[in-house]
C-alpha atoms as a PDB file:
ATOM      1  CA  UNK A   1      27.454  12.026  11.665  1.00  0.00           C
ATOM      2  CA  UNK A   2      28.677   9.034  10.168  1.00  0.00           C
ATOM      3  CA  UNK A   3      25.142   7.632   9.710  1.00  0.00           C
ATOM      4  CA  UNK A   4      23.976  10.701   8.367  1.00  0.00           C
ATOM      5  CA  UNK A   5      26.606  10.413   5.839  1.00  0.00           C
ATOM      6  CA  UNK A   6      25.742   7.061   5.068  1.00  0.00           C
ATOM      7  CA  UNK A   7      22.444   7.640   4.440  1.00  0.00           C
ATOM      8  CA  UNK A   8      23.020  11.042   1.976  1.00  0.00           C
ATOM      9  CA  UNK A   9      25.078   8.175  -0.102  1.00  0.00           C
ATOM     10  CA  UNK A  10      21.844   5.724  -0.109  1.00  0.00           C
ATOM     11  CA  UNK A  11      19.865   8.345  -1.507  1.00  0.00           C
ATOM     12  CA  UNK A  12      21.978   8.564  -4.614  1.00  0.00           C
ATOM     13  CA  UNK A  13      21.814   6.645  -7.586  1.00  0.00           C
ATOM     14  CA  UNK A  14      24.094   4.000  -8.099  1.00  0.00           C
ATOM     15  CA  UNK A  15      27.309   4.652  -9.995  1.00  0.00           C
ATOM     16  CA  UNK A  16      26.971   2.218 -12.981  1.00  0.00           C
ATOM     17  CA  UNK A  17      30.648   2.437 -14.308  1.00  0.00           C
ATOM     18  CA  UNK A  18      30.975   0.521 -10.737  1.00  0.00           C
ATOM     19  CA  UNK A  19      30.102  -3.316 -11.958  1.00  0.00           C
ATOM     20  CA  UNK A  20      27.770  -4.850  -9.650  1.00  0.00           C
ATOM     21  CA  UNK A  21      26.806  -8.792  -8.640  1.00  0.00           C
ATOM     22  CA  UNK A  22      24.427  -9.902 -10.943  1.00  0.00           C
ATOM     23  CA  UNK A  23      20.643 -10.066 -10.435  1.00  0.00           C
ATOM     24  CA  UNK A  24      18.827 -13.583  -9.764  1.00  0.00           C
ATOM     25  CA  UNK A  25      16.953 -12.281 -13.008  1.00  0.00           C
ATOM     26  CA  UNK A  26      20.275 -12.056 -14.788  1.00  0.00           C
ATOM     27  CA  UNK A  27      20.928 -15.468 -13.337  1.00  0.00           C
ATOM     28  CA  UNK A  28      17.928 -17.110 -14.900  1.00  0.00           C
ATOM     29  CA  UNK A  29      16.261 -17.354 -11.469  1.00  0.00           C
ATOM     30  CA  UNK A  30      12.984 -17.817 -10.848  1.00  0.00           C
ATOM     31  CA  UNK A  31      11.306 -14.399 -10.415  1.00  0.00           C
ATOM     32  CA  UNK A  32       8.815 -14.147  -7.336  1.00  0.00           C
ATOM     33  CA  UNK A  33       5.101 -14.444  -7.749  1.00  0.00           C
ATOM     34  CA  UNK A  34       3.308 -10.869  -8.217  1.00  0.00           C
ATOM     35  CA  UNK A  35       1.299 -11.568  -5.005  1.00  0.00           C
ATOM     36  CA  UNK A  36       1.268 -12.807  -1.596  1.00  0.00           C
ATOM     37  CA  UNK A  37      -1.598 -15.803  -2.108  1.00  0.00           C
ATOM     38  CA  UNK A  38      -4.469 -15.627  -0.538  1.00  0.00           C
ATOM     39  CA  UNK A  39      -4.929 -17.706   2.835  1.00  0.00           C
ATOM     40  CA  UNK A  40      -8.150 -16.618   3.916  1.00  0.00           C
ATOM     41  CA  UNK A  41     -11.622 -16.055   2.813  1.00  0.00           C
ATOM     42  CA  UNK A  42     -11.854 -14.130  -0.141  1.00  0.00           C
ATOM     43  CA  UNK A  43     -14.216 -11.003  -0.587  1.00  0.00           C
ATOM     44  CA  UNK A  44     -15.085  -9.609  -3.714  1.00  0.00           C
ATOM     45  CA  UNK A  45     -15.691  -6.167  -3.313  1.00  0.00           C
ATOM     46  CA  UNK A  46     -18.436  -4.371  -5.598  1.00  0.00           C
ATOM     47  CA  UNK A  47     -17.131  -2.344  -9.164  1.00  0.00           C
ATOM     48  CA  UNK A  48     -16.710   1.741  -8.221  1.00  0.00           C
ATOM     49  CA  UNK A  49     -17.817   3.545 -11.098  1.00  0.00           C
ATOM     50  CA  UNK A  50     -20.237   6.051  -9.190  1.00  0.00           C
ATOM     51  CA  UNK A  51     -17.359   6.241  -6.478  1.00  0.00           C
ATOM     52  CA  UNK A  52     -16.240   9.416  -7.385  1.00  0.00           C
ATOM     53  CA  UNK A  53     -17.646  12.695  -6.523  1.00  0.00           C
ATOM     54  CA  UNK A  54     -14.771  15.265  -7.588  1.00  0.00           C
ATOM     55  CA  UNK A  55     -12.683  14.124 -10.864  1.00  0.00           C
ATOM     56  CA  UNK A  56     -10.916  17.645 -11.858  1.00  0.00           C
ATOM     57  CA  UNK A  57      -7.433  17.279 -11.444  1.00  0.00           C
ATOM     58  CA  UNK A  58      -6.393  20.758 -10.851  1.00  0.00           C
ATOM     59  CA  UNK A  59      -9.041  20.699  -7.503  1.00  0.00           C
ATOM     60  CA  UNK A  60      -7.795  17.537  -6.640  1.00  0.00           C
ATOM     61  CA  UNK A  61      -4.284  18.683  -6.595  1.00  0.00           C
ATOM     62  CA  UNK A  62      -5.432  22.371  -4.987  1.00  0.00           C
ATOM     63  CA  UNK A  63      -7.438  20.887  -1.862  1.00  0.00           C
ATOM     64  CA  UNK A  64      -4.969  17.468  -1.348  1.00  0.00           C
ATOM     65  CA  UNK A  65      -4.009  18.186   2.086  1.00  0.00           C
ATOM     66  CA  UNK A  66      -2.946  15.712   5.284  1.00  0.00           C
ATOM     67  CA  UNK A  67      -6.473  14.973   7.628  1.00  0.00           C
ATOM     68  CA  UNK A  68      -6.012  14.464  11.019  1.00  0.00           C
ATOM     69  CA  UNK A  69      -9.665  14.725  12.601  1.00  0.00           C
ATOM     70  CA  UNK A  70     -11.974  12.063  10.842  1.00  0.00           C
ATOM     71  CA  UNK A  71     -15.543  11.501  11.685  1.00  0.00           C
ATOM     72  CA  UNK A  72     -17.898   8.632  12.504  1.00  0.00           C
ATOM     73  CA  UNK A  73     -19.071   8.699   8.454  1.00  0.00           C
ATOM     74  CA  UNK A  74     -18.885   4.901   6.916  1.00  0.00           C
ATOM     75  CA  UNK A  75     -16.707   4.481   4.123  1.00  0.00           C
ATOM     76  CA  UNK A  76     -19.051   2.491   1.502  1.00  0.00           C
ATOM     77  CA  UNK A  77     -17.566  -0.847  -0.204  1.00  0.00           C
ATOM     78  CA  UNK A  78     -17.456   0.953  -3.628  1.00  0.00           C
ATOM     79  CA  UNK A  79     -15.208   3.612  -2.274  1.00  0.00           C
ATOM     80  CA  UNK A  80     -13.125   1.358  -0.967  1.00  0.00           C
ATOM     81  CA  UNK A  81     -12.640  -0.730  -4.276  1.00  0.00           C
ATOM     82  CA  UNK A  82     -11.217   2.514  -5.622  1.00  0.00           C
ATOM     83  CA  UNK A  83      -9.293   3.177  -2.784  1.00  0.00           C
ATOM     84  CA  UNK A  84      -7.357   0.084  -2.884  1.00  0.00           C
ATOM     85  CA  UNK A  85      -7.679  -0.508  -6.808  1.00  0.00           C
ATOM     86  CA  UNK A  86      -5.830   2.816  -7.674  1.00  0.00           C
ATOM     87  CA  UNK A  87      -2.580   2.117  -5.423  1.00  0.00           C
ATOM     88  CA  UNK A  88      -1.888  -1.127  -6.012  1.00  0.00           C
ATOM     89  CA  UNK A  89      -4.745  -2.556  -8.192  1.00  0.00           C
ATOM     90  CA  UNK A  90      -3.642  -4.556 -11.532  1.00  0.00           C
ATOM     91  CA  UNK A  91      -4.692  -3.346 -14.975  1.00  0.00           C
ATOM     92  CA  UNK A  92      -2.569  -6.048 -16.929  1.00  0.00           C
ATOM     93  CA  UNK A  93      -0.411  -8.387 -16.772  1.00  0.00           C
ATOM     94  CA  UNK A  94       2.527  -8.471 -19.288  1.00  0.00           C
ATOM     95  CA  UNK A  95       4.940 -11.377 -20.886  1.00  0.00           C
ATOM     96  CA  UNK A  96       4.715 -14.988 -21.415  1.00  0.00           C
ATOM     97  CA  UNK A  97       5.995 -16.214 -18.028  1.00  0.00           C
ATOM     98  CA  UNK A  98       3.609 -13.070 -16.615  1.00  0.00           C
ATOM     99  CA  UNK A  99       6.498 -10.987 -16.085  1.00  0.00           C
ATOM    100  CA  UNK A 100       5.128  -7.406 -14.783  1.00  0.00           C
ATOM    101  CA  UNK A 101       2.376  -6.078 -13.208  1.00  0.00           C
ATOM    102  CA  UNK A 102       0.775  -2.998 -14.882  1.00  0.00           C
ATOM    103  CA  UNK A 103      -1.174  -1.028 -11.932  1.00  0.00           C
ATOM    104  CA  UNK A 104      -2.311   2.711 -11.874  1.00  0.00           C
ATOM    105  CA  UNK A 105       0.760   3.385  -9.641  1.00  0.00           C
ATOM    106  CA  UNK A 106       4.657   3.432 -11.004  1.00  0.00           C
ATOM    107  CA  UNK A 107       7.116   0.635  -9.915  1.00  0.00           C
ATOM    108  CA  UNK A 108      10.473   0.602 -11.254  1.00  0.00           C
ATOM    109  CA  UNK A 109      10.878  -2.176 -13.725  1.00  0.00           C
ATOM    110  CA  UNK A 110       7.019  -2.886 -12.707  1.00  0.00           C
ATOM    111  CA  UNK A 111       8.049  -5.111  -9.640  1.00  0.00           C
ATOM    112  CA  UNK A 112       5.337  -3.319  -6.799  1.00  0.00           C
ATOM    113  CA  UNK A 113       7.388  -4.633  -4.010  1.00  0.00           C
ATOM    114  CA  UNK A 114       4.775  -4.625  -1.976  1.00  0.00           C
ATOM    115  CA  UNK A 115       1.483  -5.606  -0.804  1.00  0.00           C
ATOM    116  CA  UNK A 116      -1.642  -3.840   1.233  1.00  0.00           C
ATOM    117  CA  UNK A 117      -3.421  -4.770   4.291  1.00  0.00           C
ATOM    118  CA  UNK A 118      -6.138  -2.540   6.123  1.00  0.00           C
ATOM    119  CA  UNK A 119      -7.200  -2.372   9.329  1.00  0.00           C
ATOM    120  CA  UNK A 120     -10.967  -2.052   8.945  1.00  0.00           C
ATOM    121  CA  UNK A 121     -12.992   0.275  11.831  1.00  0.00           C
ATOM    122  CA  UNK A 122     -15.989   1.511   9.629  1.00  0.00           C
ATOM    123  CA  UNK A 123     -16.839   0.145   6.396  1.00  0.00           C
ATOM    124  CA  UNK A 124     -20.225  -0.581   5.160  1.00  0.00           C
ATOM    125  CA  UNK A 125     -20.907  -4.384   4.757  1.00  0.00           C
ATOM    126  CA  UNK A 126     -17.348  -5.654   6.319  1.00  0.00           C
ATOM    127  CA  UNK A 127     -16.437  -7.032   9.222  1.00  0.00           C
ATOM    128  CA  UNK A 128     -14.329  -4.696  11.599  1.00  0.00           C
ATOM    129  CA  UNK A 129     -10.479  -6.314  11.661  1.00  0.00           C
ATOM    130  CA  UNK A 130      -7.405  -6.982   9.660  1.00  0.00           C
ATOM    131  CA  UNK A 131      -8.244  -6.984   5.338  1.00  0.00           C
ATOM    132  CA  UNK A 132      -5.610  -7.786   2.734  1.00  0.00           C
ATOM    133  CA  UNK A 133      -5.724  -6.954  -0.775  1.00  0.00           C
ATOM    134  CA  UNK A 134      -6.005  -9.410  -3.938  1.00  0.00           C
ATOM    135  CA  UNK A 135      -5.701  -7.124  -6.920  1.00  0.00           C
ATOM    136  CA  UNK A 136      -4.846  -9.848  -9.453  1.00  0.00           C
ATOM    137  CA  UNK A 137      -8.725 -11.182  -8.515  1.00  0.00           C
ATOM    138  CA  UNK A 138      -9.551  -8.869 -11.241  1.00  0.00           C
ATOM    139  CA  UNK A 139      -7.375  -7.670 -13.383  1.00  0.00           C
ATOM    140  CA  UNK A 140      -7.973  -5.321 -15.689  1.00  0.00           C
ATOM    141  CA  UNK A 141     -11.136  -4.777 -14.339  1.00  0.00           C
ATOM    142  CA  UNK A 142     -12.670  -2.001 -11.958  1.00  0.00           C
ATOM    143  CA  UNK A 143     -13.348  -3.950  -9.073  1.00  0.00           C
ATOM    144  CA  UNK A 144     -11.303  -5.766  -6.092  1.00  0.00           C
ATOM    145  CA  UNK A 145     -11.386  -8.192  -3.671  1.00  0.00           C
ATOM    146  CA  UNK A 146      -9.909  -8.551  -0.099  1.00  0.00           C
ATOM    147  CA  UNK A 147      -9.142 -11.871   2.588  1.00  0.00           C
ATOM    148  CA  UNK A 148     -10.686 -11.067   6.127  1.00  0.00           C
ATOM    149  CA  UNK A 149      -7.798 -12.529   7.757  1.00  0.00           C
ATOM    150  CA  UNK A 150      -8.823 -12.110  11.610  1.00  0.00           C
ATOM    151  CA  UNK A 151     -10.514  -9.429  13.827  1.00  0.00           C
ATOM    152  CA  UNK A 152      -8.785  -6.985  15.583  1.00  0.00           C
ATOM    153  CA  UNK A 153      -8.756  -6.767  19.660  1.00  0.00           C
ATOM    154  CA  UNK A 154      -9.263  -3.617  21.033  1.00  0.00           C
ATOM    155  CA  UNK A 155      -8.944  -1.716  17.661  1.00  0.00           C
ATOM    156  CA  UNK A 156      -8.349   1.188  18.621  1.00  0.00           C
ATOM    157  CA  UNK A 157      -5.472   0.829  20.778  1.00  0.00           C
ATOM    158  CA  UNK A 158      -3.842  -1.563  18.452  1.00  0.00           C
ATOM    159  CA  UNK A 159      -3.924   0.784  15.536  1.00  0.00           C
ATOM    160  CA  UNK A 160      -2.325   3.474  17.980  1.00  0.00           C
ATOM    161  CA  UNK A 161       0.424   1.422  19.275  1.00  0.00           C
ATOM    162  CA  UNK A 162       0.738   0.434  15.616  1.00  0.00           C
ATOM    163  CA  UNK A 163       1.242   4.113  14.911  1.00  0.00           C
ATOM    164  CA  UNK A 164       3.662   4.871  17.377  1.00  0.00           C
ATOM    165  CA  UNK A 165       0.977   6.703  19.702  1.00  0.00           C
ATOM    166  CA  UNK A 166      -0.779   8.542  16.886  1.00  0.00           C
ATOM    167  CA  UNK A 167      -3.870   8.094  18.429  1.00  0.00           C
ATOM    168  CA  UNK A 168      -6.323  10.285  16.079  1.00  0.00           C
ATOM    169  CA  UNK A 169      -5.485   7.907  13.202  1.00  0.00           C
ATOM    170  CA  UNK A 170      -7.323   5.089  15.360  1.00  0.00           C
ATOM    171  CA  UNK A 171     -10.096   7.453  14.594  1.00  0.00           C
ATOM    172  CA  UNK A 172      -9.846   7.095  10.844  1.00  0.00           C
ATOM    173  CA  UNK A 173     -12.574   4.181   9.418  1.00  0.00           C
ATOM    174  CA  UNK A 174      -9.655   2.671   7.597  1.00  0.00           C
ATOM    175  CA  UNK A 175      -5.873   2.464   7.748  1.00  0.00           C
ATOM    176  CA  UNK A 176      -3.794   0.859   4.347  1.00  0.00           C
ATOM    177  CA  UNK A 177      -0.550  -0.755   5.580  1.00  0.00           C
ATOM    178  CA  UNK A 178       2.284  -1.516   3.386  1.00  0.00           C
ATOM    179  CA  UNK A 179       4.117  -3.906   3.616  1.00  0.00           C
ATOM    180  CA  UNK A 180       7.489  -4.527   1.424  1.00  0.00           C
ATOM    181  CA  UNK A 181       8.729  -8.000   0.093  1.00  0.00           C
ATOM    182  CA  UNK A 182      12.250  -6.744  -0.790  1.00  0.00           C
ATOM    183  CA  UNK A 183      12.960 -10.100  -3.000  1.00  0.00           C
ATOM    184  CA  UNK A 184      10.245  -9.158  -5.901  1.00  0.00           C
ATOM    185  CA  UNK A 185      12.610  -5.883  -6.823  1.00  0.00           C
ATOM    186  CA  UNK A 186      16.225  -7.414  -5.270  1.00  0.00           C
ATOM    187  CA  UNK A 187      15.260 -10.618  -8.174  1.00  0.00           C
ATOM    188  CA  UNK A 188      15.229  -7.891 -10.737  1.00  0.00           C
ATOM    189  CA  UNK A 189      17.857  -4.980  -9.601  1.00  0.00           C
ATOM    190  CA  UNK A 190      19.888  -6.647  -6.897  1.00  0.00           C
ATOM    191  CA  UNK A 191      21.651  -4.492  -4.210  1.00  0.00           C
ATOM    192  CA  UNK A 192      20.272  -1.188  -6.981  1.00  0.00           C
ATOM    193  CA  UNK A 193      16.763  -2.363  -5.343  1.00  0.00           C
ATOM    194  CA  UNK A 194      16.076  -0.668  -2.337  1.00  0.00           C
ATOM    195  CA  UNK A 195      16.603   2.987  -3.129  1.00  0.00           C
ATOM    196  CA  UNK A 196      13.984   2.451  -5.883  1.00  0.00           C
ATOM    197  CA  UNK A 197      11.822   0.783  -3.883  1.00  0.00           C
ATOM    198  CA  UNK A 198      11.171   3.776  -1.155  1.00  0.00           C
ATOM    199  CA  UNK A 199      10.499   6.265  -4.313  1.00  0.00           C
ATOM    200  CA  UNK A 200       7.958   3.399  -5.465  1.00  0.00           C
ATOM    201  CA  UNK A 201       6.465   4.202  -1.928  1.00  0.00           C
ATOM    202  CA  UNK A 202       6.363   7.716  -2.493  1.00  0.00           C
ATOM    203  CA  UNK A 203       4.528   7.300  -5.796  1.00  0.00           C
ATOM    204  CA  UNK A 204       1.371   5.124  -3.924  1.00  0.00           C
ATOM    205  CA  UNK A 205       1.284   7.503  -1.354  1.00  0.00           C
ATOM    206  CA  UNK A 206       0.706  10.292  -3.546  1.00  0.00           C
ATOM    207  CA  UNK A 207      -1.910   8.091  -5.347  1.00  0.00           C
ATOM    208  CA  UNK A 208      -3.854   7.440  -2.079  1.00  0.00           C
ATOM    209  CA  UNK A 209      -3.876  10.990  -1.233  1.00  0.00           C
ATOM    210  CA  UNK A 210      -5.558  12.069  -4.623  1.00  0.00           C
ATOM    211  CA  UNK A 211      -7.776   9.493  -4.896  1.00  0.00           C
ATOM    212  CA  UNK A 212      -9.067   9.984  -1.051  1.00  0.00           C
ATOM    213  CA  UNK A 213      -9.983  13.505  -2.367  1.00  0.00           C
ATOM    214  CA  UNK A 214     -11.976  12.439  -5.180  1.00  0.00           C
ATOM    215  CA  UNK A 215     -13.935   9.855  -2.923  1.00  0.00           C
ATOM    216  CA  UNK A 216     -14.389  13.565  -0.955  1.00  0.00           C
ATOM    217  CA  UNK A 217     -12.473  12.191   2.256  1.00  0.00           C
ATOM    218  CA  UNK A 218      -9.201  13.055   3.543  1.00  0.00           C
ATOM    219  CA  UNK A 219      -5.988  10.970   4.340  1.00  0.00           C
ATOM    220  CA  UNK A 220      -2.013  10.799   5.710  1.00  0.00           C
ATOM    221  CA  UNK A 221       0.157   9.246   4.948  1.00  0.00           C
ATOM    222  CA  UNK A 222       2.245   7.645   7.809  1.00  0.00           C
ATOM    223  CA  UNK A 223       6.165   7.202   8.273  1.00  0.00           C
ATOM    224  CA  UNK A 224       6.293   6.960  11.755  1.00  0.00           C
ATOM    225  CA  UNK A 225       4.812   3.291  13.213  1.00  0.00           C
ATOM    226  CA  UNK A 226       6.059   0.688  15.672  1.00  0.00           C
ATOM    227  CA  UNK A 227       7.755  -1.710  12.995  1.00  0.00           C
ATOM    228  CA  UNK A 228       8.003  -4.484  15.189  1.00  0.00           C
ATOM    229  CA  UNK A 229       4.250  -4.187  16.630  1.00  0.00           C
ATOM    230  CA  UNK A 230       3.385  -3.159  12.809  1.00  0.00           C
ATOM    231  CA  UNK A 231       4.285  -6.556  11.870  1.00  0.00           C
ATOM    232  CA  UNK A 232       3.027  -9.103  14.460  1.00  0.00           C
ATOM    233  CA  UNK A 233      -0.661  -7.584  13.811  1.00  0.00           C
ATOM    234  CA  UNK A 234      -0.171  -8.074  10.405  1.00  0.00           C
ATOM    235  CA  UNK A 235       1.724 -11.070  10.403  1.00  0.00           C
ATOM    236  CA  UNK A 236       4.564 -10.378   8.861  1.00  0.00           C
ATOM    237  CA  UNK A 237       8.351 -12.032   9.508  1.00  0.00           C
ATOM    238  CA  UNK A 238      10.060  -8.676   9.915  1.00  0.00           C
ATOM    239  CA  UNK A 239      12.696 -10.047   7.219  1.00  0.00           C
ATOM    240  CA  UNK A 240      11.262 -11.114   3.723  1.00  0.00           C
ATOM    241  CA  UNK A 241       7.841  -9.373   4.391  1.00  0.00           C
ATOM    242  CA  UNK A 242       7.851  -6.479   6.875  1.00  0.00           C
ATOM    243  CA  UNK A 243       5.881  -2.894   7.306  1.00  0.00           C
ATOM    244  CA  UNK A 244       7.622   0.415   5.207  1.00  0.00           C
ATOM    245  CA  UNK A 245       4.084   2.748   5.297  1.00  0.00           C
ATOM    246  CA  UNK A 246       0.935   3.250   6.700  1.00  0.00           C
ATOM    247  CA  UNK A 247      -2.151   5.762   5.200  1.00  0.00           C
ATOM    248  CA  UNK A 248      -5.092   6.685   7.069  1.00  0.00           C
ATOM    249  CA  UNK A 249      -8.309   7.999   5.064  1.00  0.00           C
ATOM    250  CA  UNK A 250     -11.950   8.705   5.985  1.00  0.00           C
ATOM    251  CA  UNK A 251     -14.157  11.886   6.300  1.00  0.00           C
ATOM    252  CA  UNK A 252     -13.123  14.692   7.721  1.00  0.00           C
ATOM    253  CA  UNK A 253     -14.683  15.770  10.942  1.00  0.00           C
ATOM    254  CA  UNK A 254     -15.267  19.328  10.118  1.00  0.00           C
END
């Protein structure tokens, strides 16, 4: 009960009459880059302007629902721009020293605490394996690019020991991992950071969602994974960089 306690106070906002540390930002501190830099072979992906099939907002809200049973349909390239491009893409970047990222998506203080890898089973023109996003490749514009960073053994069993046994999602042509760098919000809000940062969460996965319905496919978002296995496929420390959500999209079987 004590834990549960505990965690009832971490979902409420901080009491500000309570004077906290300082930020590293109110410090003067350098802040941390926008993205994690590319290390592999970069792959510009095509712009998606004929991507989307259904664009009213009230069906997109009306027929939003969690797909479990995806089919053996390719996702194309362009869909996947979108995909990608309107969760964490970058429309501008703001302030002398490039301060904030604007991005489709909401971020408190404009930090996005996080960056996107996919684990790619069917996409037209890609590789099958482990993709991670490079939105500031093209910012501002409609179009993205990803690193192949390695292919995946035995995908499907990786992807369902990724997702704690959730085997249909190994199904899915595409899973988006997130994964959180807790420094890029702590530099800005300090130990006020992390409660923000699982709304921010919250905000992409509703993002996702719509925009897999407008690309006509379905999606789910995922809080249950293997954290630990989450993060040696992705390669990931477990301590500045680790795993915090997972979203599966595709075409619906039926």
């Amino acid at each position: 009960m004590d834990e549960t306690i505990r965690n009832r106070e971490f979902l409420k906002c901080p009491d500000f009459s309570v004077e906290m540390e300082k930020s590293d930002q109110e410090l003067k501190k350098p802040q941390p880059p926008l993205e994690k830099a590319a290390a592999g072979g970069i792959i510009e992906l095509p712009a998606f302007g004929g991507a989307v099939t259904r664009a009213d907002y009230t069906e997109l809200l009306d027929i939003r629902r969690s797909e479990r049973s995806y089919s053996d349909r390719p996702v194309t390239r362009e869909q996947l721009a979108f995909l990608l491009w309107s969760v964490q893409g970058v429309q501008e970047i703001r302030g002398i020293n490039r301060y904030a990222a604007l991005r489709p998506v909401p971020s408190g203080g404009a930090r996005h605490p996080f960056e996107l890898y996919i684990t790619v089973k069917n996409v037209e023109g890609l590789e099958p394996g482990l993709y991670h996003y490079l939105p500031l490749e093209h910012v501002g514009e409609k179009a993205a690019a990803v690193e192949f960073l390695r292919p995946i053994e035995d995908m499907d069993k990786t992807v369902t020991d990724m997702l704690a046994g959730q085997s249909w999602a190994a199904d899915a042509p595409l899973v988006l991992f997130f994964s959180c760098l807790p420094y890029r919000a702590e530099w800005r809000y300090g130990q006020a950071a992390h409660r923000v940062m699982l709304i921010d969460l919250g905000h992409a996965g509703q993002n996702a969602m719509l925009s897999a319905a407008a690309l006509g496919m379905g999606s789910c978002c995922l809080a249950a994974y293997d954290a630990a296995r989450c993060d040696e496929v992705l390669g990931l420390d477990g301590k500045d960089e680790f795993t915090v959500y997972a979203v599966s999209a595709g075409f619906s079987r039926v």
